[in-house]
N, C-alpha and C. Protein backbone atom coordinates (compact mmCIF):
# COMPACT_ATOMS: atom_id res chain seq x y z
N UNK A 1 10.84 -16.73 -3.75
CA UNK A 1 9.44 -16.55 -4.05
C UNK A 1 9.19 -15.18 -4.67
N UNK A 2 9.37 -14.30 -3.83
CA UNK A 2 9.54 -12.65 -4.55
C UNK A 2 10.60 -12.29 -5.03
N UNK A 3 11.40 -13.13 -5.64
CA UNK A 3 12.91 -12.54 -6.28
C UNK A 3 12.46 -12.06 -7.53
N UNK A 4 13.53 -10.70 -7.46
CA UNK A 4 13.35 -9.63 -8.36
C UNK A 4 12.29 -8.59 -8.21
N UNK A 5 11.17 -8.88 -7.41
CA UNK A 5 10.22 -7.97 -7.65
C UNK A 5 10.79 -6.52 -6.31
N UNK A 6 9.99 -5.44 -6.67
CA UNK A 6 10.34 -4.73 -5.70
C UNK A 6 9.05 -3.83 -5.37
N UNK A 7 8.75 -3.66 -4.24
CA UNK A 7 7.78 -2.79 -3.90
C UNK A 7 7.75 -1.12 -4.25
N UNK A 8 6.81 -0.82 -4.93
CA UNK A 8 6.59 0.42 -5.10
C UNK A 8 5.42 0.86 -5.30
N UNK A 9 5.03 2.59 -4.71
CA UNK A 9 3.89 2.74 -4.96
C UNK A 9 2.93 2.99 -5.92
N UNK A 10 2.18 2.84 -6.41
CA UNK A 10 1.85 2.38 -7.78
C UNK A 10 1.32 4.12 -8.59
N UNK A 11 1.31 3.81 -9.30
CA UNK A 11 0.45 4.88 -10.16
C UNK A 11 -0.79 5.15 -10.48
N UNK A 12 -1.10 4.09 -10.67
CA UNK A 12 -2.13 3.71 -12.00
C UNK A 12 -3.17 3.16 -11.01
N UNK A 13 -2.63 2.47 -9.98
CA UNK A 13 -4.09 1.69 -9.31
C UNK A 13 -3.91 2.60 -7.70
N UNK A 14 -4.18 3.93 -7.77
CA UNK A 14 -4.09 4.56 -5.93
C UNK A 14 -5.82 5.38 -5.87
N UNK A 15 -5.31 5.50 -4.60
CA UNK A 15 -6.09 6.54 -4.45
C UNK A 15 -6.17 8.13 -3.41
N UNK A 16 -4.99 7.77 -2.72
CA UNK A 16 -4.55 8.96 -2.19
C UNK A 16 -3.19 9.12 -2.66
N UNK A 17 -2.24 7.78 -2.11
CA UNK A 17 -0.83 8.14 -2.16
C UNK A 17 -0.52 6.69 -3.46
N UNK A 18 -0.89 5.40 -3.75
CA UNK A 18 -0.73 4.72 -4.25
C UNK A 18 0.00 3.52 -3.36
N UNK A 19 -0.03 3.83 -1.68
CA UNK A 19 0.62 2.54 -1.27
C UNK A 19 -0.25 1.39 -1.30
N UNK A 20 -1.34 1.58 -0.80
CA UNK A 20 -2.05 0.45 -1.29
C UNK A 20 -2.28 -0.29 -2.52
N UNK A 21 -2.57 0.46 -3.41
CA UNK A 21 -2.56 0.01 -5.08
C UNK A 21 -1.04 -1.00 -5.11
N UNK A 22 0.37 -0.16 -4.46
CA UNK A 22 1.45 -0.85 -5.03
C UNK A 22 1.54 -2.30 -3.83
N UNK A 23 0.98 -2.31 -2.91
CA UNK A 23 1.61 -3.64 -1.96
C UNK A 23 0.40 -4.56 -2.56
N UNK A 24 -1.32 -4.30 -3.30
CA UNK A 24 -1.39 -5.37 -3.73
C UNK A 24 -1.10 -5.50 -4.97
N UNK A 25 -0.10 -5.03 -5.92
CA UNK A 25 0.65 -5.15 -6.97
C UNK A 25 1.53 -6.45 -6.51
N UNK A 26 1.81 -6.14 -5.77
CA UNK A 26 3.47 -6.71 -5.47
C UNK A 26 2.78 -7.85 -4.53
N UNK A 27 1.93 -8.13 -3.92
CA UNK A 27 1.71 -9.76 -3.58
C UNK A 27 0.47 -10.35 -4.77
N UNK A 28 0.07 -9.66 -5.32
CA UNK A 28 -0.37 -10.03 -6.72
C UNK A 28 -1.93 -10.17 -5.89
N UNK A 29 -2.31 -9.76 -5.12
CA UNK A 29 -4.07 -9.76 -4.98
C UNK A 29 -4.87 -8.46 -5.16
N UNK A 30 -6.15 -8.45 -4.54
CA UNK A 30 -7.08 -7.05 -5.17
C UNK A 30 -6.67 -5.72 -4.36
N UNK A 31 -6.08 -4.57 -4.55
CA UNK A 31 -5.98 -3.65 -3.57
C UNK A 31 -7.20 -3.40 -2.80
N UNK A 32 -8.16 -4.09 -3.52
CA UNK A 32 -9.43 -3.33 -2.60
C UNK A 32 -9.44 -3.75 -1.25
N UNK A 33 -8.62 -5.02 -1.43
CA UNK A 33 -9.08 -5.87 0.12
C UNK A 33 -7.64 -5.70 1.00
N UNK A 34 -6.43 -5.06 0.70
CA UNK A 34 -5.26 -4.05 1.32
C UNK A 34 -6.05 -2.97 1.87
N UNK A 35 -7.19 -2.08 0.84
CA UNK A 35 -7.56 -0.70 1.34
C UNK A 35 -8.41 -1.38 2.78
N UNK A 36 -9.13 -2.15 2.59
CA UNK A 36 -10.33 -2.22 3.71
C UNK A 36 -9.17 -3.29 5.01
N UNK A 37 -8.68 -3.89 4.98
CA UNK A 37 -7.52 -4.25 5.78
C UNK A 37 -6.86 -2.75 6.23
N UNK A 38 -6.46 -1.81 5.73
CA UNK A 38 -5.55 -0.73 6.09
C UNK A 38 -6.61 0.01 7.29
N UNK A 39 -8.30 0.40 6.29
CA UNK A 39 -8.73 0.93 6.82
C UNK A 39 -9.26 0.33 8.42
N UNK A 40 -9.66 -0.73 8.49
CA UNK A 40 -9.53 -1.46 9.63
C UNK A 40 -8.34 -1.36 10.77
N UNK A 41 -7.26 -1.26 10.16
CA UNK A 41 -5.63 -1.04 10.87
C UNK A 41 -6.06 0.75 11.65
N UNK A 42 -6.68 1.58 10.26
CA UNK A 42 -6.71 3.11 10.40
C UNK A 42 -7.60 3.42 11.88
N UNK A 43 -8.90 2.07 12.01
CA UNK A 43 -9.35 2.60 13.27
C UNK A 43 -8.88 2.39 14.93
N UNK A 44 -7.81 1.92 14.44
CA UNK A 44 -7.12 1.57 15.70
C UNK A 44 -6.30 2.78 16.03
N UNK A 45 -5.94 3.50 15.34
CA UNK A 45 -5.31 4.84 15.77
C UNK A 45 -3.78 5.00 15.37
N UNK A 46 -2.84 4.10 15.24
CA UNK A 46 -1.89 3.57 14.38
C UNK A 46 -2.02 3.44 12.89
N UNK A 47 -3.14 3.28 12.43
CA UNK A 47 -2.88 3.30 10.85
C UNK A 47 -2.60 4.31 10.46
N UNK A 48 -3.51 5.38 10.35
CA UNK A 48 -2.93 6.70 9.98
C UNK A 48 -1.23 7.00 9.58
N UNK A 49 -0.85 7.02 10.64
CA UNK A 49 0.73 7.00 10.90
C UNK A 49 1.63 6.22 10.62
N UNK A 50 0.74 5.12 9.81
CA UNK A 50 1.40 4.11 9.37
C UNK A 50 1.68 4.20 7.93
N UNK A 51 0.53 4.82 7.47
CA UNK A 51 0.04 5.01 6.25
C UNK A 51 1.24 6.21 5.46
N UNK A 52 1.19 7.30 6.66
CA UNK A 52 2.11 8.08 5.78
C UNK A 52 2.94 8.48 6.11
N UNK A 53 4.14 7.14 6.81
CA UNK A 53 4.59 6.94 7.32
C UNK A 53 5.20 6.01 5.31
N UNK A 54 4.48 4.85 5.30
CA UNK A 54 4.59 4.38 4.38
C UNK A 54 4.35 5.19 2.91
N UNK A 55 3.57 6.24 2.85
CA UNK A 55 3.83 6.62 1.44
C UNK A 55 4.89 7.64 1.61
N UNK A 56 5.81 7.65 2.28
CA UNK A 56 7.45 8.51 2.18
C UNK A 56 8.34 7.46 2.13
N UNK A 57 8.63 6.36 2.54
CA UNK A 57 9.28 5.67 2.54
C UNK A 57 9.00 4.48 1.20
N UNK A 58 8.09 4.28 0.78
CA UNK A 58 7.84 3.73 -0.54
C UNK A 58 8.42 4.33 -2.02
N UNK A 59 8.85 4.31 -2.62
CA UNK A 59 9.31 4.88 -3.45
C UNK A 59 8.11 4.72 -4.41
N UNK A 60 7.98 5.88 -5.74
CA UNK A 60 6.95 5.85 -6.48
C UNK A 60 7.39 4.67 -7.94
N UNK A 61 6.31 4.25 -8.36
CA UNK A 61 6.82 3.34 -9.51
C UNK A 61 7.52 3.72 -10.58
């Protein structure tokens, strides 16, 4: 299903670090609705840490 593609953080569509922009790149839907999903994750107290946690381990595009 995802062969060949590879996750990365995007450039062109971020707004702090670009992980969001690149994971809805890469399942092909709107980042807007990753950001408000993340931010929802962020008030639980775990997102944060998840977040940049994930923009070090993401590689840039």
């Amino acid at each position: 299903m995802f062969q060949g593609k590879k996750l990365y953080r995007s450039q062109y569509n971020k707004m702090l670090f670009g992980v969001c922009g690149g994971i809805g790149e890469y399942f092909d839907i709107d980042p807007t609705l990753i950001r408000l999903i993340w931010a929802l994750f962020a008030c639980s107290g775990a997102g944060i840490a998840a977040y940049l946690i994930a923009a070090v381990i993401i590689p840039i595009d």
